[in-house]
PDB file of N, CA and C in Angstrom:
ATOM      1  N   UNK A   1      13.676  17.232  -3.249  1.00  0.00           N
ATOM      2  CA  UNK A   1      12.286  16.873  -3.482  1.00  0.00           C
ATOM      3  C   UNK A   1      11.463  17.243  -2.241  1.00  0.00           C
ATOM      4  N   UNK A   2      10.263  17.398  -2.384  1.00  0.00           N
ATOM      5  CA  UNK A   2       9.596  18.455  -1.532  1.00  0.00           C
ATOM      6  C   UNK A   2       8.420  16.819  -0.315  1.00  0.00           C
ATOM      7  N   UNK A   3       7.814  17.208   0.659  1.00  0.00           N
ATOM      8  CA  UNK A   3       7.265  15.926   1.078  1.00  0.00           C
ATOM      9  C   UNK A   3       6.193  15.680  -0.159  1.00  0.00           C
ATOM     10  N   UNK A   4       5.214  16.559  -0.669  1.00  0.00           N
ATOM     11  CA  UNK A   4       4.875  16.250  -1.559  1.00  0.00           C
ATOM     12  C   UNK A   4       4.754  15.791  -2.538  1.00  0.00           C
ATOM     13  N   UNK A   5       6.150  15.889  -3.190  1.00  0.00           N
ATOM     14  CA  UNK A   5       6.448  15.392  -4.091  1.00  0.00           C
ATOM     15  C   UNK A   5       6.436  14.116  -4.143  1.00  0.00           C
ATOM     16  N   UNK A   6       7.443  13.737  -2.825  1.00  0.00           N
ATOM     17  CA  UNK A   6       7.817  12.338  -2.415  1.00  0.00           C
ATOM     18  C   UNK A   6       6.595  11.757  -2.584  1.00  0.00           C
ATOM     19  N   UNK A   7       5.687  11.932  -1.637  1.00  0.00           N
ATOM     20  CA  UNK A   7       3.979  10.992  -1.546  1.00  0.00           C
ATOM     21  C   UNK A   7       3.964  10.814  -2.746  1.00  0.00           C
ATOM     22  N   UNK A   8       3.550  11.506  -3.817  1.00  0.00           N
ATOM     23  CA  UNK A   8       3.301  11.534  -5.158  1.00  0.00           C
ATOM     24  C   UNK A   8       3.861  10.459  -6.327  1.00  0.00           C
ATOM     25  N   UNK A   9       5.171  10.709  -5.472  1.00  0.00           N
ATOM     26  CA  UNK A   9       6.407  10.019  -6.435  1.00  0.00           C
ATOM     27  C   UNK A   9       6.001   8.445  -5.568  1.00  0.00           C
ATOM     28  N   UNK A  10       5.887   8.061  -4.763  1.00  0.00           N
ATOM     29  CA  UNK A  10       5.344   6.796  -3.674  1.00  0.00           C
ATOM     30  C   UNK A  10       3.936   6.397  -4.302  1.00  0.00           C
ATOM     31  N   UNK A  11       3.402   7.387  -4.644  1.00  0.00           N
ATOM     32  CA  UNK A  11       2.083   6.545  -4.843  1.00  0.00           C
ATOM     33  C   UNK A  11       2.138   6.198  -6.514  1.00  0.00           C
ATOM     34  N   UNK A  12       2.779   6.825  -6.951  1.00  0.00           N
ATOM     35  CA  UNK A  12       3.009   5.980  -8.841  1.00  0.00           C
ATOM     36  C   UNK A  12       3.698   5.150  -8.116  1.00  0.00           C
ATOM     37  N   UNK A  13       4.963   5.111  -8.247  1.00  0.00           N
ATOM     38  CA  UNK A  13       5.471   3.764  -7.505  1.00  0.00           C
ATOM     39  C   UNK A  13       4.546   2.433  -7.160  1.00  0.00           C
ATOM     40  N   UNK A  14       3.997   2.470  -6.467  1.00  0.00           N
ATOM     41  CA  UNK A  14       3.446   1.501  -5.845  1.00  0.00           C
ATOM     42  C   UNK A  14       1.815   1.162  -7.452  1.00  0.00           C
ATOM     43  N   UNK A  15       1.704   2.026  -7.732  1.00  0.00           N
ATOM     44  CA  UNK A  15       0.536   1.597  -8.524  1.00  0.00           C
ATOM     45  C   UNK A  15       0.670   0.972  -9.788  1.00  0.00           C
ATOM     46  N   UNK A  16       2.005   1.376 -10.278  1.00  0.00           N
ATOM     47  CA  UNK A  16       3.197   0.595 -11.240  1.00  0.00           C
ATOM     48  C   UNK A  16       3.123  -0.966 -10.404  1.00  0.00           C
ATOM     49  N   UNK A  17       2.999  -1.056  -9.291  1.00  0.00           N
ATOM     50  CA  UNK A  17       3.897  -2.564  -8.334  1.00  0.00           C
ATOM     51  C   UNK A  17       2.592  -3.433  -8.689  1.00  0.00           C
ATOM     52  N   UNK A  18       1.395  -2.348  -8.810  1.00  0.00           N
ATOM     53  CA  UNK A  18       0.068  -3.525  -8.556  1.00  0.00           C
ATOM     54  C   UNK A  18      -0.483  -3.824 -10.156  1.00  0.00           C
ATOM     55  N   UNK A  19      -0.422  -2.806 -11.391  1.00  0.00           N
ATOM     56  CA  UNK A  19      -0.360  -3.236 -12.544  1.00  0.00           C
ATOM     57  C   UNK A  19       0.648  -4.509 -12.953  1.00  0.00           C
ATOM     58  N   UNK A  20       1.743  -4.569 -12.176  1.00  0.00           N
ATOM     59  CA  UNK A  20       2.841  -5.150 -12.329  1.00  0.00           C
ATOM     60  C   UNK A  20       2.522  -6.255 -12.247  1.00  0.00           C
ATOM     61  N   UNK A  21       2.124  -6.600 -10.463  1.00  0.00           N
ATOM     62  CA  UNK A  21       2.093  -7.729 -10.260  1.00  0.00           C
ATOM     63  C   UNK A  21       0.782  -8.208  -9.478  1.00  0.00           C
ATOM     64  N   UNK A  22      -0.365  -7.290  -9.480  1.00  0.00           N
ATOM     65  CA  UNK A  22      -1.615  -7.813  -9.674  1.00  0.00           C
ATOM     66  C   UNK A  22      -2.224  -7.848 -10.416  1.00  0.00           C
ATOM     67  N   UNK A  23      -2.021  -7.297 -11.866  1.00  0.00           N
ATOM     68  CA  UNK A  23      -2.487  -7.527 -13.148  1.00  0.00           C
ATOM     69  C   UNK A  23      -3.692  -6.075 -13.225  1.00  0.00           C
ATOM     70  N   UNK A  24      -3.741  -5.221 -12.270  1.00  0.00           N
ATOM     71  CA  UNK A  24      -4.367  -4.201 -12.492  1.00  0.00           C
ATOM     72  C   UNK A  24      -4.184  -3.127 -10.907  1.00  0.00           C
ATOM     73  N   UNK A  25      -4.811  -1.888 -11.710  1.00  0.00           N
ATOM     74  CA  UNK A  25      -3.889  -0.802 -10.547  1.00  0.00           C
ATOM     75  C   UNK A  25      -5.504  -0.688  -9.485  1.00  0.00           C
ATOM     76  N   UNK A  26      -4.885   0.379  -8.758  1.00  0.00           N
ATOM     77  CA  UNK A  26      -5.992   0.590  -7.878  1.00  0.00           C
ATOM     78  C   UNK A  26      -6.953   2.185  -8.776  1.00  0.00           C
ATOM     79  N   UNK A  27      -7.822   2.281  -8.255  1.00  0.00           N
ATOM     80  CA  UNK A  27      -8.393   3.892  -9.235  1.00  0.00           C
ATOM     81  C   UNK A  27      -8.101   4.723  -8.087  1.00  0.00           C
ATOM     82  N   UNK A  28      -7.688   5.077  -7.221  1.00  0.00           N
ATOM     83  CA  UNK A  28      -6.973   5.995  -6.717  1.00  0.00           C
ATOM     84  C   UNK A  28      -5.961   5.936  -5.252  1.00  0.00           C
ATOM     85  N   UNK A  29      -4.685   6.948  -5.330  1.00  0.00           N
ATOM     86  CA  UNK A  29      -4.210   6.398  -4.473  1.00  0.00           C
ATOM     87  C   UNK A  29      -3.380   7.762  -3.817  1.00  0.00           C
ATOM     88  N   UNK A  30      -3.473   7.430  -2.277  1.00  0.00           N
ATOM     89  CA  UNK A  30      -2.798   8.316  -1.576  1.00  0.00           C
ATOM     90  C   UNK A  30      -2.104   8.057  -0.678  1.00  0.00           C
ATOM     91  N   UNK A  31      -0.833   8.928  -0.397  1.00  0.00           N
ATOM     92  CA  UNK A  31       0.105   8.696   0.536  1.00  0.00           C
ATOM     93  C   UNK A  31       0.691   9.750   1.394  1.00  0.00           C
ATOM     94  N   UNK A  32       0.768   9.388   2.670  1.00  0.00           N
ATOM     95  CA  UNK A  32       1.436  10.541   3.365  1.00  0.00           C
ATOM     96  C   UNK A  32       2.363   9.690   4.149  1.00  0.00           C
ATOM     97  N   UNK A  33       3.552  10.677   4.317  1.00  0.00           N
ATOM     98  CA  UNK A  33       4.312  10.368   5.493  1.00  0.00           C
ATOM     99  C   UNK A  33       4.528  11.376   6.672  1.00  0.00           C
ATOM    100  N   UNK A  34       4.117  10.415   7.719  1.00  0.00           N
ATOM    101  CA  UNK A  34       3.820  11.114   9.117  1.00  0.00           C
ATOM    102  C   UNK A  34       5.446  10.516  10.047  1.00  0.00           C
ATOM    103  N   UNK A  35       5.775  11.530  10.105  1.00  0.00           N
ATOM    104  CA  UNK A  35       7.037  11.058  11.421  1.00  0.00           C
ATOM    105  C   UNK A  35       8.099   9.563  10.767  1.00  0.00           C
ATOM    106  N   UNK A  36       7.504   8.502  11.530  1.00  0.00           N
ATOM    107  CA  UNK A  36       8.975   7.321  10.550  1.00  0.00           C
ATOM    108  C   UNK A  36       7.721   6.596   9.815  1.00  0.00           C
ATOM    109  N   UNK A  37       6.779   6.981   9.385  1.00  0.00           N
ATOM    110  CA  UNK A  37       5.825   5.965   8.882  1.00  0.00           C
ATOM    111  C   UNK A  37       5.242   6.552   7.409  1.00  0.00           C
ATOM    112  N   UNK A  38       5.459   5.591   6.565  1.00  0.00           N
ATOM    113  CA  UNK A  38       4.522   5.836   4.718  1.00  0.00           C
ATOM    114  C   UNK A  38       3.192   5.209   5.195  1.00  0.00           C
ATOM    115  N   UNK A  39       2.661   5.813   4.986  1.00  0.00           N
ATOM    116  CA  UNK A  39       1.023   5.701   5.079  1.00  0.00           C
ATOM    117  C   UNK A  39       0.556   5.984   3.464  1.00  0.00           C
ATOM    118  N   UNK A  40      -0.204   4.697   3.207  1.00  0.00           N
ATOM    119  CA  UNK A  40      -0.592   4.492   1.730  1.00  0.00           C
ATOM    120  C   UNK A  40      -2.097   4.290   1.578  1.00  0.00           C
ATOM    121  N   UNK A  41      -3.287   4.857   1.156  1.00  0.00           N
ATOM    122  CA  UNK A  41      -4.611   4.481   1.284  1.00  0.00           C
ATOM    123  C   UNK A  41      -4.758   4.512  -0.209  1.00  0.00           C
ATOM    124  N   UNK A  42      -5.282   2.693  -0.840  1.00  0.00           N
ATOM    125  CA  UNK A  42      -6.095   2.622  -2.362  1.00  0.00           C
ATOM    126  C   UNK A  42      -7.072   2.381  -2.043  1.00  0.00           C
ATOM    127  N   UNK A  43      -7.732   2.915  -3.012  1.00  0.00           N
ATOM    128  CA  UNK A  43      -8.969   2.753  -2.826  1.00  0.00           C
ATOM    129  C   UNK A  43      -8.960   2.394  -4.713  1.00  0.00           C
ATOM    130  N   UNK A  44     -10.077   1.557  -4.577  1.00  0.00           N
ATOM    131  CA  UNK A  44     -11.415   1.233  -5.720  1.00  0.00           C
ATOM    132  C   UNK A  44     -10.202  -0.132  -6.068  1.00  0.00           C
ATOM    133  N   UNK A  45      -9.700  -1.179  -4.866  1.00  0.00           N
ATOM    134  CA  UNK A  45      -8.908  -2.341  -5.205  1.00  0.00           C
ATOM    135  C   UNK A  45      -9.630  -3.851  -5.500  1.00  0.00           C
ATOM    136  N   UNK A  46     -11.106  -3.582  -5.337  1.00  0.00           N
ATOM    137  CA  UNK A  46     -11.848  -5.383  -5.419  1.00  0.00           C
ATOM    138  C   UNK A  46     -12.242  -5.111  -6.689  1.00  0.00           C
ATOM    139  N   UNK A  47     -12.847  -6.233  -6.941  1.00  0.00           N
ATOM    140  CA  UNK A  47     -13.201  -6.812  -8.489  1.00  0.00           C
ATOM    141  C   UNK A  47     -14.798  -6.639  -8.198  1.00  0.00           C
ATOM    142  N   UNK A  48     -15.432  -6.643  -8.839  1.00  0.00           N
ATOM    143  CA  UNK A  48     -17.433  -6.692  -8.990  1.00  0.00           C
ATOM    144  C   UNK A  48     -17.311  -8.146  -8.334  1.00  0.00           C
ATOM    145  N   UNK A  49     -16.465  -9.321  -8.427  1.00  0.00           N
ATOM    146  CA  UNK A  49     -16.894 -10.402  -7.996  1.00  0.00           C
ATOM    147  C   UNK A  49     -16.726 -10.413  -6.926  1.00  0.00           C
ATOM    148  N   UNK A  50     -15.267 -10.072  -6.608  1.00  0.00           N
ATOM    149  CA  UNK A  50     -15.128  -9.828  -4.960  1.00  0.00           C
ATOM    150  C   UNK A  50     -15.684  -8.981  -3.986  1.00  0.00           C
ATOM    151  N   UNK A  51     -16.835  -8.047  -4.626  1.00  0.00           N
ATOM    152  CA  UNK A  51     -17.311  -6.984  -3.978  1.00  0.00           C
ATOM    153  C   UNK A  51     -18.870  -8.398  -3.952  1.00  0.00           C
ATOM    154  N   UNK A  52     -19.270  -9.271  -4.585  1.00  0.00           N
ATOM    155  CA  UNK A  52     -20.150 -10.319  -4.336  1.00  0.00           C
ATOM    156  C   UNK A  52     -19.735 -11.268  -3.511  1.00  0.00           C
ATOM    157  N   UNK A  53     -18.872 -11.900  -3.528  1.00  0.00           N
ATOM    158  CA  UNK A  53     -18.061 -12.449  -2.946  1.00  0.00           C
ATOM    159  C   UNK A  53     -17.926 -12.584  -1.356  1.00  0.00           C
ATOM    160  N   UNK A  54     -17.489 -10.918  -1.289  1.00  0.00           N
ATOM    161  CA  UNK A  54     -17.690 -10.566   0.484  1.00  0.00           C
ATOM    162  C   UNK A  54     -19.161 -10.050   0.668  1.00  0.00           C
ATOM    163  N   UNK A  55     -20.065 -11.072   0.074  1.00  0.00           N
ATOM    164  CA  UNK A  55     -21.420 -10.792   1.426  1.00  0.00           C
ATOM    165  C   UNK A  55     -21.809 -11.999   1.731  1.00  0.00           C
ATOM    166  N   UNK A  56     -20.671 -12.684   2.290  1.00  0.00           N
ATOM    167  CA  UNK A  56     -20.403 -13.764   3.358  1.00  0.00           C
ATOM    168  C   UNK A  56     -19.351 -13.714   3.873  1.00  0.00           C
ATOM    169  N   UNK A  57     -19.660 -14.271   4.860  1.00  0.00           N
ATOM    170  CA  UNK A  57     -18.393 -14.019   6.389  1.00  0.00           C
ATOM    171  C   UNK A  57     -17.370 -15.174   5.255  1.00  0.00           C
ATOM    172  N   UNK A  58     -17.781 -16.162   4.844  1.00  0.00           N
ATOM    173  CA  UNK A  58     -16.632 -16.957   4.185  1.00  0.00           C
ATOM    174  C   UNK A  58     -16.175 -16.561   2.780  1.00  0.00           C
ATOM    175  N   UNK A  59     -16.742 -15.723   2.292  1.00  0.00           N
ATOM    176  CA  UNK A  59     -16.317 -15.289   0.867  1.00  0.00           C
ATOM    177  C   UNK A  59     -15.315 -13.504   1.511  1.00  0.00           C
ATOM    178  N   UNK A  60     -15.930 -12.923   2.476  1.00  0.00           N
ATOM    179  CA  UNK A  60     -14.928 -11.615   2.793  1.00  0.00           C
ATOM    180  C   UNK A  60     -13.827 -12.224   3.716  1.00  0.00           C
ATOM    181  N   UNK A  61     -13.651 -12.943   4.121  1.00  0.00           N
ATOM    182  CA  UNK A  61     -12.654 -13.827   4.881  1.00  0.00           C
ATOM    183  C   UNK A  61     -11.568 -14.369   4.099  1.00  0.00           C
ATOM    184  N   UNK A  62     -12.263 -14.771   3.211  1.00  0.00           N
ATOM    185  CA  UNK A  62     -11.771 -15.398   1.648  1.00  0.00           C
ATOM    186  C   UNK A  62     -10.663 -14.503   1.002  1.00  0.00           C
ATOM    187  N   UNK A  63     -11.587 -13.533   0.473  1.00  0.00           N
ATOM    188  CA  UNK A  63     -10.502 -12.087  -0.199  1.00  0.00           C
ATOM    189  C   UNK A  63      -9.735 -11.628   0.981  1.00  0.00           C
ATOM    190  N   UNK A  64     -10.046 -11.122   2.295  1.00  0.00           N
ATOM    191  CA  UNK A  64      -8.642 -10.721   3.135  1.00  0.00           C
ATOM    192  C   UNK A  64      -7.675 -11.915   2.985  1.00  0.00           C
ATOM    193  N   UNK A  65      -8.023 -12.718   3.286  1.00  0.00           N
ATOM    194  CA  UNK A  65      -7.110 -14.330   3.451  1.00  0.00           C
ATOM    195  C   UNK A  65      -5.884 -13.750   1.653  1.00  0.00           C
ATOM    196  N   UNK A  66      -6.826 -14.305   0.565  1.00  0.00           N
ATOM    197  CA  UNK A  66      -5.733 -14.255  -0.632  1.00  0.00           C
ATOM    198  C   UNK A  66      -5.454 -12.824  -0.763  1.00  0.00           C
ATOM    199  N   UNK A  67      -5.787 -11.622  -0.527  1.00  0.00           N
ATOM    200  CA  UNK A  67      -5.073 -10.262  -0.932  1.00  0.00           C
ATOM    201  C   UNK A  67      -3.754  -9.943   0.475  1.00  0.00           C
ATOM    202  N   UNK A  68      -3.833 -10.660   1.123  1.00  0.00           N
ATOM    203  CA  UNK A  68      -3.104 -10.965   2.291  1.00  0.00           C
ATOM    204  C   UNK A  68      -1.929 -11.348   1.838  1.00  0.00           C
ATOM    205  N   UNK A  69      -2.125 -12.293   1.275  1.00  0.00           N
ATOM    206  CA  UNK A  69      -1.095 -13.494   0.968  1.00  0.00           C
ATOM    207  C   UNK A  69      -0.467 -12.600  -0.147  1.00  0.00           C
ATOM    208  N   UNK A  70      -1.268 -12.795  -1.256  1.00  0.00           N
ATOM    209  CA  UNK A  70      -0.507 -11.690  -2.503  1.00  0.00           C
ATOM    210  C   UNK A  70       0.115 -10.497  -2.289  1.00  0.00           C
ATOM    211  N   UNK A  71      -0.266  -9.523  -1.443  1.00  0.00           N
ATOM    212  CA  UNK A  71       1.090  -9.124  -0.906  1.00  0.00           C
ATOM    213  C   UNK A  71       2.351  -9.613  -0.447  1.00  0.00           C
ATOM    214  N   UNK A  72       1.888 -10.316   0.737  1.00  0.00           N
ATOM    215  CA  UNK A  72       3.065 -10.868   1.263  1.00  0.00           C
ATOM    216  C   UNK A  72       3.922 -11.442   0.624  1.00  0.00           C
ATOM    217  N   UNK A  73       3.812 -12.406   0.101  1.00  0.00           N
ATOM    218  CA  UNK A  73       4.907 -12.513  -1.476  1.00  0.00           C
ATOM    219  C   UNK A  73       5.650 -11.855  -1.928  1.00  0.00           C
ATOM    220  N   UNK A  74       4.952 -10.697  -2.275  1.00  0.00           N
ATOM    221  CA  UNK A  74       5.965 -10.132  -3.097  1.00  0.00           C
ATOM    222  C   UNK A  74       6.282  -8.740  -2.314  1.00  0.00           C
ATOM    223  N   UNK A  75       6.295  -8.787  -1.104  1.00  0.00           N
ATOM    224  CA  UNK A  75       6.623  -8.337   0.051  1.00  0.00           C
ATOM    225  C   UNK A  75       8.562  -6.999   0.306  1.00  0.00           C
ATOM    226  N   UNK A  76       9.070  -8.030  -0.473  1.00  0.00           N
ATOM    227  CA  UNK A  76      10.392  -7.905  -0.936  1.00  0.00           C
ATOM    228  C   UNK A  76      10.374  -6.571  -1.825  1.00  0.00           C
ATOM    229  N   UNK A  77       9.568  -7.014  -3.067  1.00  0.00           N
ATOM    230  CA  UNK A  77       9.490  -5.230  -4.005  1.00  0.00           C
ATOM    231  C   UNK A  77       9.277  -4.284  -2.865  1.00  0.00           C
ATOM    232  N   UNK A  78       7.751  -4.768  -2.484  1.00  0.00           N
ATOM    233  CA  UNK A  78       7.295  -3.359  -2.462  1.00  0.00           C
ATOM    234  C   UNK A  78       8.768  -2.654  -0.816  1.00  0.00           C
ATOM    235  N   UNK A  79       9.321  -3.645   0.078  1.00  0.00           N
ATOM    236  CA  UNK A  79      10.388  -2.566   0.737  1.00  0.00           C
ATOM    237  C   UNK A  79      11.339  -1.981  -0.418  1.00  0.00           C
ATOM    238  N   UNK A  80      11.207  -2.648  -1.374  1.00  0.00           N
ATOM    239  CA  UNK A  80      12.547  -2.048  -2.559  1.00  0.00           C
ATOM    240  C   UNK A  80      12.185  -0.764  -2.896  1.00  0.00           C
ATOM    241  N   UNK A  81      10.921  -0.676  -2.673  1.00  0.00           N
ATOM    242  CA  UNK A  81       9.971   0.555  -3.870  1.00  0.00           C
ATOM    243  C   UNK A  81      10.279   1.725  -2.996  1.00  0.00           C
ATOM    244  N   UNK A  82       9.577   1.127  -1.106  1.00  0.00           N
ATOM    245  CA  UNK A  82      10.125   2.716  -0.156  1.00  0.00           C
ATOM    246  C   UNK A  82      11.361   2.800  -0.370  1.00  0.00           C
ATOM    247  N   UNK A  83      12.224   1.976  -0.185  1.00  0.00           N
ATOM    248  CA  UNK A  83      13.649   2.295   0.042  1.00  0.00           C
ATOM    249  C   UNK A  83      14.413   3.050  -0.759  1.00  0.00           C
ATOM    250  N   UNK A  84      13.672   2.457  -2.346  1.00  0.00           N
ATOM    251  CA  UNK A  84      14.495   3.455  -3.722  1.00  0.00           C
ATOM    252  C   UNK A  84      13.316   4.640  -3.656  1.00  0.00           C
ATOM    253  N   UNK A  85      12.431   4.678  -3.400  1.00  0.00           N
ATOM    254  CA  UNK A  85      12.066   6.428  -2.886  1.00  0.00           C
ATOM    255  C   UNK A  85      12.165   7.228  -2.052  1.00  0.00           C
ATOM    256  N   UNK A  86      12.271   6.589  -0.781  1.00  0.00           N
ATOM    257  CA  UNK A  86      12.752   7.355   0.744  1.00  0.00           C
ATOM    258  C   UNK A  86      14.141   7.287   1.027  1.00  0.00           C
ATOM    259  N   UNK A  87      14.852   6.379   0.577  1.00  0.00           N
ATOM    260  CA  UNK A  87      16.197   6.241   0.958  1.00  0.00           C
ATOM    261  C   UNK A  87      16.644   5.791   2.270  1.00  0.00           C
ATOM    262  N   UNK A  88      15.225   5.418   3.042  1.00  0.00           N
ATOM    263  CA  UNK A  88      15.797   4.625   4.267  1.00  0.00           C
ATOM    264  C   UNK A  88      14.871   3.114   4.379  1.00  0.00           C
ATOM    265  N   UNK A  89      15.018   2.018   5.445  1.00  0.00           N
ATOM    266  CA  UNK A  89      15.153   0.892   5.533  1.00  0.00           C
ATOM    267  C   UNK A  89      13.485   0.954   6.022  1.00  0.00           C
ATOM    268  N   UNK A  90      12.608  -0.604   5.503  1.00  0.00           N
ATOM    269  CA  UNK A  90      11.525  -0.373   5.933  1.00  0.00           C
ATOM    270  C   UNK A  90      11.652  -1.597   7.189  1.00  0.00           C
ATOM    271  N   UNK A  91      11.386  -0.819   8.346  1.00  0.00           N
ATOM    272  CA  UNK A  91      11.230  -1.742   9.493  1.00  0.00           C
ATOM    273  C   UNK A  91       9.969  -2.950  10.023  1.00  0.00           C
ATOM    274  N   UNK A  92       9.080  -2.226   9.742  1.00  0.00           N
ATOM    275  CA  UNK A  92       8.279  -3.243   9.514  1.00  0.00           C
ATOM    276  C   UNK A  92       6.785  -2.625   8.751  1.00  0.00           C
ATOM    277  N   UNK A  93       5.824  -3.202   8.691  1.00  0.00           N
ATOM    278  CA  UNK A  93       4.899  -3.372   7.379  1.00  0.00           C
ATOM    279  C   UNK A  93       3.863  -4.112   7.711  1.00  0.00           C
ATOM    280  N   UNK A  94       2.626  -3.317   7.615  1.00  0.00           N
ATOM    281  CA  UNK A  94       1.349  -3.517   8.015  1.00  0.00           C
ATOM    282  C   UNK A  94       0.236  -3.535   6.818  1.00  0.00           C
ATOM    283  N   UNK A  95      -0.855  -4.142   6.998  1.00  0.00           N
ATOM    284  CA  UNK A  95      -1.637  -3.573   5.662  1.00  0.00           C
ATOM    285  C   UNK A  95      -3.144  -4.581   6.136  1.00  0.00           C
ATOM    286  N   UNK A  96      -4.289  -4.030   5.568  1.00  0.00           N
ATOM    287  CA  UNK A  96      -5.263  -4.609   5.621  1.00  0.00           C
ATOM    288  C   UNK A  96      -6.562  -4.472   4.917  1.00  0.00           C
ATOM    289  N   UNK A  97      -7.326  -4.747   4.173  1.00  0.00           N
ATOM    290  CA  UNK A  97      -8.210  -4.161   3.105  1.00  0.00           C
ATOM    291  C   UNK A  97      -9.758  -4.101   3.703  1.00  0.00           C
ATOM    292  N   UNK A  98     -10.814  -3.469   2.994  1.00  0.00           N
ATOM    293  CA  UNK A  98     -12.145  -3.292   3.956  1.00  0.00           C
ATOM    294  C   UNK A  98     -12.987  -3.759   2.607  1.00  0.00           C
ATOM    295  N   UNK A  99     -13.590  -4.745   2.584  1.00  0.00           N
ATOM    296  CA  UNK A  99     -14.371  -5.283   1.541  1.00  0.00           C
ATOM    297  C   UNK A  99     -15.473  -4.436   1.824  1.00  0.00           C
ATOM    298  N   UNK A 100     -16.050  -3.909   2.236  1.00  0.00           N
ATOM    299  CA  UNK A 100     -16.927  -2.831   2.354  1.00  0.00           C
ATOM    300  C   UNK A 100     -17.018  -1.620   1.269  1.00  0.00           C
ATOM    301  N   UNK A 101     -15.711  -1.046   1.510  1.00  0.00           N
ATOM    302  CA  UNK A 101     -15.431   0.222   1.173  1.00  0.00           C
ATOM    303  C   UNK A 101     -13.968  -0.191  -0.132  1.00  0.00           C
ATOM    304  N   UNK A 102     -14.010  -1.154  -0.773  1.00  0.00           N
ATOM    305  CA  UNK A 102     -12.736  -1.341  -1.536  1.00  0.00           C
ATOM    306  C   UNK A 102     -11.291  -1.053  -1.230  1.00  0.00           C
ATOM    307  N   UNK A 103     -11.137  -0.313   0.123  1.00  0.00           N
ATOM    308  CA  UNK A 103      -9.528   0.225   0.338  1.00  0.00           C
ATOM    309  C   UNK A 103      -8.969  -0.958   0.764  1.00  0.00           C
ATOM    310  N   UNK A 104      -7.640  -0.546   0.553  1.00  0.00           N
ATOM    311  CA  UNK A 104      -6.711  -1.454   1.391  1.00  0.00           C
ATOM    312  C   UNK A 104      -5.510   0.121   2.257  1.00  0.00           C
ATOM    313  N   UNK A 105      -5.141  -0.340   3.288  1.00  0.00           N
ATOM    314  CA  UNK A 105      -4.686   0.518   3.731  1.00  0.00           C
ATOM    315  C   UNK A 105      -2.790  -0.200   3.739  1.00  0.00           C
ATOM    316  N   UNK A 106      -1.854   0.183   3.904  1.00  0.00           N
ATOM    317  CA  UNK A 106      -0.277   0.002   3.489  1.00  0.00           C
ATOM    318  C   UNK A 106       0.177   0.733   4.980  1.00  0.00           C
ATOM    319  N   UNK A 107       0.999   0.624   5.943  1.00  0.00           N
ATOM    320  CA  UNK A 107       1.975   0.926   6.554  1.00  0.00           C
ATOM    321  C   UNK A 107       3.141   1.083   6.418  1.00  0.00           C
ATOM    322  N   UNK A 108       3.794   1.606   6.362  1.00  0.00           N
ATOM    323  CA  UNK A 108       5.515   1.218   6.090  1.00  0.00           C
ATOM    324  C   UNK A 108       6.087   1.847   7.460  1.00  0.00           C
ATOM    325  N   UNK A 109       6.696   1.310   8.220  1.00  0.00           N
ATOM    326  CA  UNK A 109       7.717   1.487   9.461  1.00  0.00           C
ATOM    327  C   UNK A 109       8.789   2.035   8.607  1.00  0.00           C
ATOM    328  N   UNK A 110       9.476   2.854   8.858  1.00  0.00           N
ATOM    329  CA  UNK A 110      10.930   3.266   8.669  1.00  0.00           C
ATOM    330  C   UNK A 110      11.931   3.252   9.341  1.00  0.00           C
ATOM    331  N   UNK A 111      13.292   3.448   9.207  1.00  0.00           N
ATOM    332  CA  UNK A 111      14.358   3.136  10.192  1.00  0.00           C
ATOM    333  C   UNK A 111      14.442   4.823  10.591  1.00  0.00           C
ATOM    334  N   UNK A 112      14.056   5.711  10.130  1.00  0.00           N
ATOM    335  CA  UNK A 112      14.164   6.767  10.806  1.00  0.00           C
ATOM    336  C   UNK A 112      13.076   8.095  10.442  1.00  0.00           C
ATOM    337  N   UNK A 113      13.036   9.142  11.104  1.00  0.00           N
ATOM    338  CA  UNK A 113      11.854   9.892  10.905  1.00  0.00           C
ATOM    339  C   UNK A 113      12.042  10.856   9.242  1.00  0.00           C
ATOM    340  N   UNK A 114      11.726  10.448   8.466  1.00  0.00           N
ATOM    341  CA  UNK A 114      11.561  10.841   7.376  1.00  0.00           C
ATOM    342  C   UNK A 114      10.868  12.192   6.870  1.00  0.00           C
ATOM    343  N   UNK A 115       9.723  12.413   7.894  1.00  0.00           N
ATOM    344  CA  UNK A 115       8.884  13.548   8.167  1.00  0.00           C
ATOM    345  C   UNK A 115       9.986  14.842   8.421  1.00  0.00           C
ATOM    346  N   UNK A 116      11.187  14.707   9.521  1.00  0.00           N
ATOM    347  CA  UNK A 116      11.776  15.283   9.824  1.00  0.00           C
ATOM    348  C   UNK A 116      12.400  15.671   9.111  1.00  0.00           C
ATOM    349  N   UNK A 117      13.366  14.635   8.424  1.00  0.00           N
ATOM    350  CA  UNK A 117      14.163  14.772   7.256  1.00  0.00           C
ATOM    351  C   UNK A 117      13.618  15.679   6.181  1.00  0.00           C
ATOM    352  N   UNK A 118      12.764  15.055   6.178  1.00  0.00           N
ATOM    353  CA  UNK A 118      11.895  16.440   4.763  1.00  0.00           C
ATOM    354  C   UNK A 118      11.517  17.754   5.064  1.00  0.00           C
ATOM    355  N   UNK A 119      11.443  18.233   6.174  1.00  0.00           N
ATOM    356  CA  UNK A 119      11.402  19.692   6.805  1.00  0.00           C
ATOM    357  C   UNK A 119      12.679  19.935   7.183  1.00  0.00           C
ATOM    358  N   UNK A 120      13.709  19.310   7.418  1.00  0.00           N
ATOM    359  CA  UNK A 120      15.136  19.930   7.265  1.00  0.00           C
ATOM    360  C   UNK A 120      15.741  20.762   6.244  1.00  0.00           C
TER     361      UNK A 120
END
């Protein structure tokens, strides 16, 4: 499988995870992997309410706070999801969303350079 492919094959993956288990997907999604890291950018992820919502410091505080959490939970899939697509271990895992601009951005640490691996 080509790096391309992989991203490709990573970003259904993951948009399957959020129909799954956020009850709806993101409207678009991209992924690259750079060196040991999956880099994941969705975009179009808030609701019309939550895009009202965050125009207060306590209502956009609000949505990072619970889209925070709702990941983290189910935290467990989504290393299942790199691991059964990359084939290596996710080390650690970052993520943070911009009520502004609807993205949420995804990190994935890897146990080894994957980038490399795929140009081998």
């Amino acid at each position: 499988m080509t790096k391309g492919q992989l991203e490709a094959e990573i970003s259904k993956a993951l948009t399957q995870w959020e129909k799954d288990f956020l009850g709806r997907g993101s409207v678009k999604v991209k992924t690259d992997i750079l060196r040991d890291m999956v880099i994941v950018l969705l975009k179009g992820i808030l609701t019309p309410a939550e895009y009202k919502l965050s125009e207060t410091i306590e209502g956009l505080l609000s949505i990072k706070k619970i889209r925070s959490d709702l990941v983290e939970i189910d935290r467990e899939t989504l290393d299942g999801i790199i691991k059964e697509q990359t084939g290596e271990e996710v080390v650690s895992f970052y993520t943070d969303i911009s009520t502004k601009t609807g993205e949420r951005i995804m990190v994935f640490r890897l146990g080894a350079d994957l980038e490399k691996k795929l140009n081998n």
